[in-house]
PDB file of N, CA and C in Angstrom:
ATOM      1  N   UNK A   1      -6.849 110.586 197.403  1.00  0.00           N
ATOM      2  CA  UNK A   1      -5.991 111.129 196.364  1.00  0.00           C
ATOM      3  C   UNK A   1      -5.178 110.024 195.699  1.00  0.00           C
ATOM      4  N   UNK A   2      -4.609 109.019 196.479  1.00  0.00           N
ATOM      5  CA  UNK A   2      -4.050 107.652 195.745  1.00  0.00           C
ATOM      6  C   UNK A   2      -4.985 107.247 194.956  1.00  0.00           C
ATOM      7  N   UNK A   3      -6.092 106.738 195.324  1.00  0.00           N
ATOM      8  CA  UNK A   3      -6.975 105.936 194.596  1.00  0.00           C
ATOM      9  C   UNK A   3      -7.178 106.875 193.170  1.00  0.00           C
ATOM     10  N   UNK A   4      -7.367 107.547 193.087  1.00  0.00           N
ATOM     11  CA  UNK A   4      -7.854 108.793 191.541  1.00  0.00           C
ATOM     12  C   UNK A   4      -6.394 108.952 190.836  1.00  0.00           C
ATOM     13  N   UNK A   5      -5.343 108.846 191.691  1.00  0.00           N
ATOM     14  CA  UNK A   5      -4.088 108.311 190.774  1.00  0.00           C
ATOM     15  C   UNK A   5      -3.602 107.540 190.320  1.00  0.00           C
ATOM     16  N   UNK A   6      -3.969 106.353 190.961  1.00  0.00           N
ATOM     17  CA  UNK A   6      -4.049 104.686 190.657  1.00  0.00           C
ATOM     18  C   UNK A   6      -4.988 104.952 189.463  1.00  0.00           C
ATOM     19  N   UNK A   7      -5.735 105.252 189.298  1.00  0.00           N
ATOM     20  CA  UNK A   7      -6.649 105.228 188.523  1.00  0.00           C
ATOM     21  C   UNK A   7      -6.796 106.354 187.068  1.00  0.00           C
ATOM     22  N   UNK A   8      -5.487 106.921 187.245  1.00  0.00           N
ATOM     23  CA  UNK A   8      -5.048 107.906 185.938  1.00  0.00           C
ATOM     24  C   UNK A   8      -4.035 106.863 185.408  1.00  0.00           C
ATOM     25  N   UNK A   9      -3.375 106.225 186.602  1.00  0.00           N
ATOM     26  CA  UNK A   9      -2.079 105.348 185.871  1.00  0.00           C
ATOM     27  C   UNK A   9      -2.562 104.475 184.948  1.00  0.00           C
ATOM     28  N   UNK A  10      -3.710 103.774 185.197  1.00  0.00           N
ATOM     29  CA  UNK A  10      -4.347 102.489 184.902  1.00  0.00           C
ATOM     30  C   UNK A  10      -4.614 103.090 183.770  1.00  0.00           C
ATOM     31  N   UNK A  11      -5.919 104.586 182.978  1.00  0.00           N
ATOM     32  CA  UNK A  11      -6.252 104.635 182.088  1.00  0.00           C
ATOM     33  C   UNK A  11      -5.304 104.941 181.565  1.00  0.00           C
ATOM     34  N   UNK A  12      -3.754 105.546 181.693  1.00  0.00           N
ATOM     35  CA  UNK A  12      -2.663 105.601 180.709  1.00  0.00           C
ATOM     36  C   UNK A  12      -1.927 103.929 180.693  1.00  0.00           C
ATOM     37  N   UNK A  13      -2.330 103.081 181.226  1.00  0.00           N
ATOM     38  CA  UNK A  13      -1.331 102.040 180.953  1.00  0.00           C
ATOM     39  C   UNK A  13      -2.168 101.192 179.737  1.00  0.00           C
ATOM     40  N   UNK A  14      -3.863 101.383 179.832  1.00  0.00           N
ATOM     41  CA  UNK A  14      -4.298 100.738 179.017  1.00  0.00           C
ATOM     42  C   UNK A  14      -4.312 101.730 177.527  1.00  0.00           C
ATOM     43  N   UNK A  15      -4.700 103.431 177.735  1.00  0.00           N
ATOM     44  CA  UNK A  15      -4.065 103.864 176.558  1.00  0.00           C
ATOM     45  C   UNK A  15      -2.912 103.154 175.441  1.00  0.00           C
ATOM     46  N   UNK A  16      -1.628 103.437 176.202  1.00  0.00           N
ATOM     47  CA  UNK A  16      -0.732 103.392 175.718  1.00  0.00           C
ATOM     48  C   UNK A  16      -0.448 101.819 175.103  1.00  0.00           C
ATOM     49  N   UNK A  17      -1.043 100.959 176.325  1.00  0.00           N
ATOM     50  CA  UNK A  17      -0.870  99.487 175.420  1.00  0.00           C
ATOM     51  C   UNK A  17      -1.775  99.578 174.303  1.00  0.00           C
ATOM     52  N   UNK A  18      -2.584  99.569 174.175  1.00  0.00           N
ATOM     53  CA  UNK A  18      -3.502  99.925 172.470  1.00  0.00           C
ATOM     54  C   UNK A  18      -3.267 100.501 171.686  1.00  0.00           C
ATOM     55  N   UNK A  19      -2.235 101.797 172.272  1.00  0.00           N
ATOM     56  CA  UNK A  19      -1.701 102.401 171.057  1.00  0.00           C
ATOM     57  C   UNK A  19      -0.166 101.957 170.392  1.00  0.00           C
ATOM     58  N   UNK A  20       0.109 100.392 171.324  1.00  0.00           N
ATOM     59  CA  UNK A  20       1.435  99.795 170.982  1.00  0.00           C
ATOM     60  C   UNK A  20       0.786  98.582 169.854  1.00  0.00           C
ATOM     61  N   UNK A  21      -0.560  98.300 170.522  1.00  0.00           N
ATOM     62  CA  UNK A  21      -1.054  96.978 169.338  1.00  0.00           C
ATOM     63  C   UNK A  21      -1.821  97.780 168.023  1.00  0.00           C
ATOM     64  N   UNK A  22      -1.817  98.871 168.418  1.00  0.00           N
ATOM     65  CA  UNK A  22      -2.433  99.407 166.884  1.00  0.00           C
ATOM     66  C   UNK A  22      -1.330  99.655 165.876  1.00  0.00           C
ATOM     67  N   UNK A  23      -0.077  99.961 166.616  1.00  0.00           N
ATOM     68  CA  UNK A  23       0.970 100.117 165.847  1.00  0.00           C
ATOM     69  C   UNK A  23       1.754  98.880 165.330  1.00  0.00           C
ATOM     70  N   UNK A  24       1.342  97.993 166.251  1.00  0.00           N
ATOM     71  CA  UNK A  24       2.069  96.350 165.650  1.00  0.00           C
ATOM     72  C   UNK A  24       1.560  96.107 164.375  1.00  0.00           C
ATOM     73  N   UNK A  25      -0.023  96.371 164.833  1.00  0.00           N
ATOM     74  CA  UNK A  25      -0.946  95.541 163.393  1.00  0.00           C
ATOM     75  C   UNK A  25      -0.719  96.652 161.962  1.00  0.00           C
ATOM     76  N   UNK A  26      -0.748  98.003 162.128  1.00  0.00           N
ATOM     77  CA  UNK A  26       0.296  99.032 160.943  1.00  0.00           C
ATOM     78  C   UNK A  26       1.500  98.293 160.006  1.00  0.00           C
ATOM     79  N   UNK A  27       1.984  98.086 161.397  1.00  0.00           N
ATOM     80  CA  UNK A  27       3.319  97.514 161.176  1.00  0.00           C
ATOM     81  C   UNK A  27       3.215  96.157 160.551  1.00  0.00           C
ATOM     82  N   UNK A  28       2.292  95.138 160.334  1.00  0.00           N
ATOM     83  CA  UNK A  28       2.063  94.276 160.246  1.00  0.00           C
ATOM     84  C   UNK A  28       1.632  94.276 159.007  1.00  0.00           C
ATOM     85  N   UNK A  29       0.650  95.171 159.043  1.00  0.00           N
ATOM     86  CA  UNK A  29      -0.149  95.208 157.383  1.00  0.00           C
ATOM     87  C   UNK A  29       0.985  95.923 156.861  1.00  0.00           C
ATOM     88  N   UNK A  30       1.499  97.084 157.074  1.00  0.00           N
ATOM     89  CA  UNK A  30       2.873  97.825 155.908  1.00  0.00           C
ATOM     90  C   UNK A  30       4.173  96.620 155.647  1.00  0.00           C
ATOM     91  N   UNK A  31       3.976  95.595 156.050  1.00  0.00           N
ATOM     92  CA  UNK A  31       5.093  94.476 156.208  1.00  0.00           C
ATOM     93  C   UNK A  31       4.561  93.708 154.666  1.00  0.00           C
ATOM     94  N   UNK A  32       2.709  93.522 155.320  1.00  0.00           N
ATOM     95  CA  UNK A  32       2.157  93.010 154.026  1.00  0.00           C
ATOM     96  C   UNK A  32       2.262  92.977 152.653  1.00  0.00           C
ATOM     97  N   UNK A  33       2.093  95.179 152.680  1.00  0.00           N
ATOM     98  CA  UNK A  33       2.264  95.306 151.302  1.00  0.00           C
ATOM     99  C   UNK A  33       3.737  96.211 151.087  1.00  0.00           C
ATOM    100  N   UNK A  34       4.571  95.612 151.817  1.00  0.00           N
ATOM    101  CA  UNK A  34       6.102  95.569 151.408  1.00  0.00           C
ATOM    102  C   UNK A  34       6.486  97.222 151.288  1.00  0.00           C
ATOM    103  N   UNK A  35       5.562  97.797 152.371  1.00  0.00           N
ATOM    104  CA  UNK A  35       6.436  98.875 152.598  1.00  0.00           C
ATOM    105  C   UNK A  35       7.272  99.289 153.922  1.00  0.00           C
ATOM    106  N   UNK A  36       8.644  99.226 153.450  1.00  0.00           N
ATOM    107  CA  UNK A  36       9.467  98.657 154.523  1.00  0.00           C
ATOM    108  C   UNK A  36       9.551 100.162 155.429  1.00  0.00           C
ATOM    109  N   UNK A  37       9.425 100.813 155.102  1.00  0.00           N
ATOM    110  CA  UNK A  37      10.024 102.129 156.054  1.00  0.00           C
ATOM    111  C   UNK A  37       9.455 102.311 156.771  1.00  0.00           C
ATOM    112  N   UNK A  38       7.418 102.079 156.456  1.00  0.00           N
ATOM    113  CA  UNK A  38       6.564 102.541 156.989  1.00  0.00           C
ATOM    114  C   UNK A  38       6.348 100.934 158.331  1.00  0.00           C
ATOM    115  N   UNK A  39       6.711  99.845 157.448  1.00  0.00           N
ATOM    116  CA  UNK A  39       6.560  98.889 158.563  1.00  0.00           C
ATOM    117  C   UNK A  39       7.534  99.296 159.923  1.00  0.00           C
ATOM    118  N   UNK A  40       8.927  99.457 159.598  1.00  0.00           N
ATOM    119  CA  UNK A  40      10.354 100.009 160.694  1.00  0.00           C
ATOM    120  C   UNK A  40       9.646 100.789 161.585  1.00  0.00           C
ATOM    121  N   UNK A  41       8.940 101.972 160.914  1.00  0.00           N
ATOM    122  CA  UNK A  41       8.850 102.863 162.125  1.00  0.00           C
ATOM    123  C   UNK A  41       7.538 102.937 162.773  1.00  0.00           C
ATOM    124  N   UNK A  42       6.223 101.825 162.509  1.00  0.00           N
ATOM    125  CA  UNK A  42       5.560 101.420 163.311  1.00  0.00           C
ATOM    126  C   UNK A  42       6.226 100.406 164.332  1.00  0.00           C
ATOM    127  N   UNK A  43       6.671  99.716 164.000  1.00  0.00           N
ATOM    128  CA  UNK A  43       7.278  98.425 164.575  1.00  0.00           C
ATOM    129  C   UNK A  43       8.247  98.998 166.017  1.00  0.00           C
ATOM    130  N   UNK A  44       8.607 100.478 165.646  1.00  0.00           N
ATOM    131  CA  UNK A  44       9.673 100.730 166.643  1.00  0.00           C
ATOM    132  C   UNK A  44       8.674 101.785 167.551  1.00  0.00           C
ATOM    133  N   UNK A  45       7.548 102.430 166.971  1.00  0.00           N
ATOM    134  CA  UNK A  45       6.862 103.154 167.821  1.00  0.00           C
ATOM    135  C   UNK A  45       6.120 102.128 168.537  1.00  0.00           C
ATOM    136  N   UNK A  46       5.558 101.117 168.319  1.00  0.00           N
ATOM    137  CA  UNK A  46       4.966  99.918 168.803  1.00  0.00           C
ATOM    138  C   UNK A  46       5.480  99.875 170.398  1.00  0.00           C
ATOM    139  N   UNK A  47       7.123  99.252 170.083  1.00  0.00           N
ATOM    140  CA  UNK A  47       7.904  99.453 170.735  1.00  0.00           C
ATOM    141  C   UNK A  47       8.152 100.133 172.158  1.00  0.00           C
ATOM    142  N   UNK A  48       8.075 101.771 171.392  1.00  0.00           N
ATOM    143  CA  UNK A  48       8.244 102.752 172.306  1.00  0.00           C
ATOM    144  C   UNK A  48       6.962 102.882 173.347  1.00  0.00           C
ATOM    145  N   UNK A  49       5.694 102.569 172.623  1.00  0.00           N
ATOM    146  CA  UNK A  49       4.510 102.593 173.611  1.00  0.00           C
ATOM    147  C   UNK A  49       4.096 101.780 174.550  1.00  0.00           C
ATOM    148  N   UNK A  50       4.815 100.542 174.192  1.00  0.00           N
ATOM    149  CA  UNK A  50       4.710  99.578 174.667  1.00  0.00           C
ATOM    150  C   UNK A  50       5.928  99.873 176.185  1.00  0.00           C
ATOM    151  N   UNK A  51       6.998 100.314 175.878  1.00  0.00           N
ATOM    152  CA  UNK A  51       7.771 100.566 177.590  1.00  0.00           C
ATOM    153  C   UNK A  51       7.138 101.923 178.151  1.00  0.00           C
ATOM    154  N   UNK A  52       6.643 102.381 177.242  1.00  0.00           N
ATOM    155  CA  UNK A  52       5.480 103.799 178.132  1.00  0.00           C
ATOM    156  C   UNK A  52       4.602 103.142 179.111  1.00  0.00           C
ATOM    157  N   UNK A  53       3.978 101.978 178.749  1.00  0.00           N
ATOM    158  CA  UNK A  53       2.701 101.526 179.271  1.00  0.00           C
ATOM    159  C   UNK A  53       2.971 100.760 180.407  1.00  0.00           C
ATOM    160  N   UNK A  54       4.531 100.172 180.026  1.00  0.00           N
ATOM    161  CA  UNK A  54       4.789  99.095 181.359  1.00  0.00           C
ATOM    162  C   UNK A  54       5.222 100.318 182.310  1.00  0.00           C
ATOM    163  N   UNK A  55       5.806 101.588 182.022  1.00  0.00           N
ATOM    164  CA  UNK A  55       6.685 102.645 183.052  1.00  0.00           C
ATOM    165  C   UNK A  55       5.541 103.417 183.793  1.00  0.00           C
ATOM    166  N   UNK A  56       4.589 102.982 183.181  1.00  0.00           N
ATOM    167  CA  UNK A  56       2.859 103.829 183.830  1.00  0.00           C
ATOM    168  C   UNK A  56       2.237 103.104 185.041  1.00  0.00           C
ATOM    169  N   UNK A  57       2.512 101.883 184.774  1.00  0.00           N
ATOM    170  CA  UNK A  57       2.053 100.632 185.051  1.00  0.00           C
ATOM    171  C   UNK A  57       2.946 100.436 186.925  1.00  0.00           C
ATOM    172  N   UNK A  58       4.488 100.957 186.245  1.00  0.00           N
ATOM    173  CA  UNK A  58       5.186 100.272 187.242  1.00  0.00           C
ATOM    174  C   UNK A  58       5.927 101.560 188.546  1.00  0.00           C
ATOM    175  N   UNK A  59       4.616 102.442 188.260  1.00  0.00           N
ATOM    176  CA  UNK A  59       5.030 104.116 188.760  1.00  0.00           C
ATOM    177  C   UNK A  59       4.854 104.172 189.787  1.00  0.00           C
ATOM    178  N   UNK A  60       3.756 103.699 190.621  1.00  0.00           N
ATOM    179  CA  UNK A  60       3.303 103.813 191.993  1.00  0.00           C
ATOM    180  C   UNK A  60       4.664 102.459 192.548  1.00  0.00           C
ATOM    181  N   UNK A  61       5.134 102.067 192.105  1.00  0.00           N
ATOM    182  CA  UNK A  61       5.802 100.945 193.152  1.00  0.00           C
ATOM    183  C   UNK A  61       7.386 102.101 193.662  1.00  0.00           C
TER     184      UNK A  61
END
């Protein structure tokens, strides 16, 4: 039963980190073409997925 939970944590830690670098590079290109609101609130969901992924990551300890 550990091991198959170790192993839900893992596919949410790598989820969630991909869904923090998909939001960087959003954030990155809306930076590009100078739209600032839309860059802010990728940049901060980025953010938010990104301490999801480390709190997934750092659950079993």
């Amino acid at each position: 039963m550990k091991k198959k939970q170790n192993n839900k944590s893992k596919v949410s830690f790598i989820c969630f980190l991909i869904a923090s670098v998909c939001s960087y590079i959003n954030g990155i290109i809306g930076m590009i073409n100078k739209d600032g609101s839309n860059c802010i609130l990728n940049f901060c969901l980025g953010s938010s997925f990104l301490c999801l992924s480390t709190t997934y990551l750092n659950k079993d300890k």
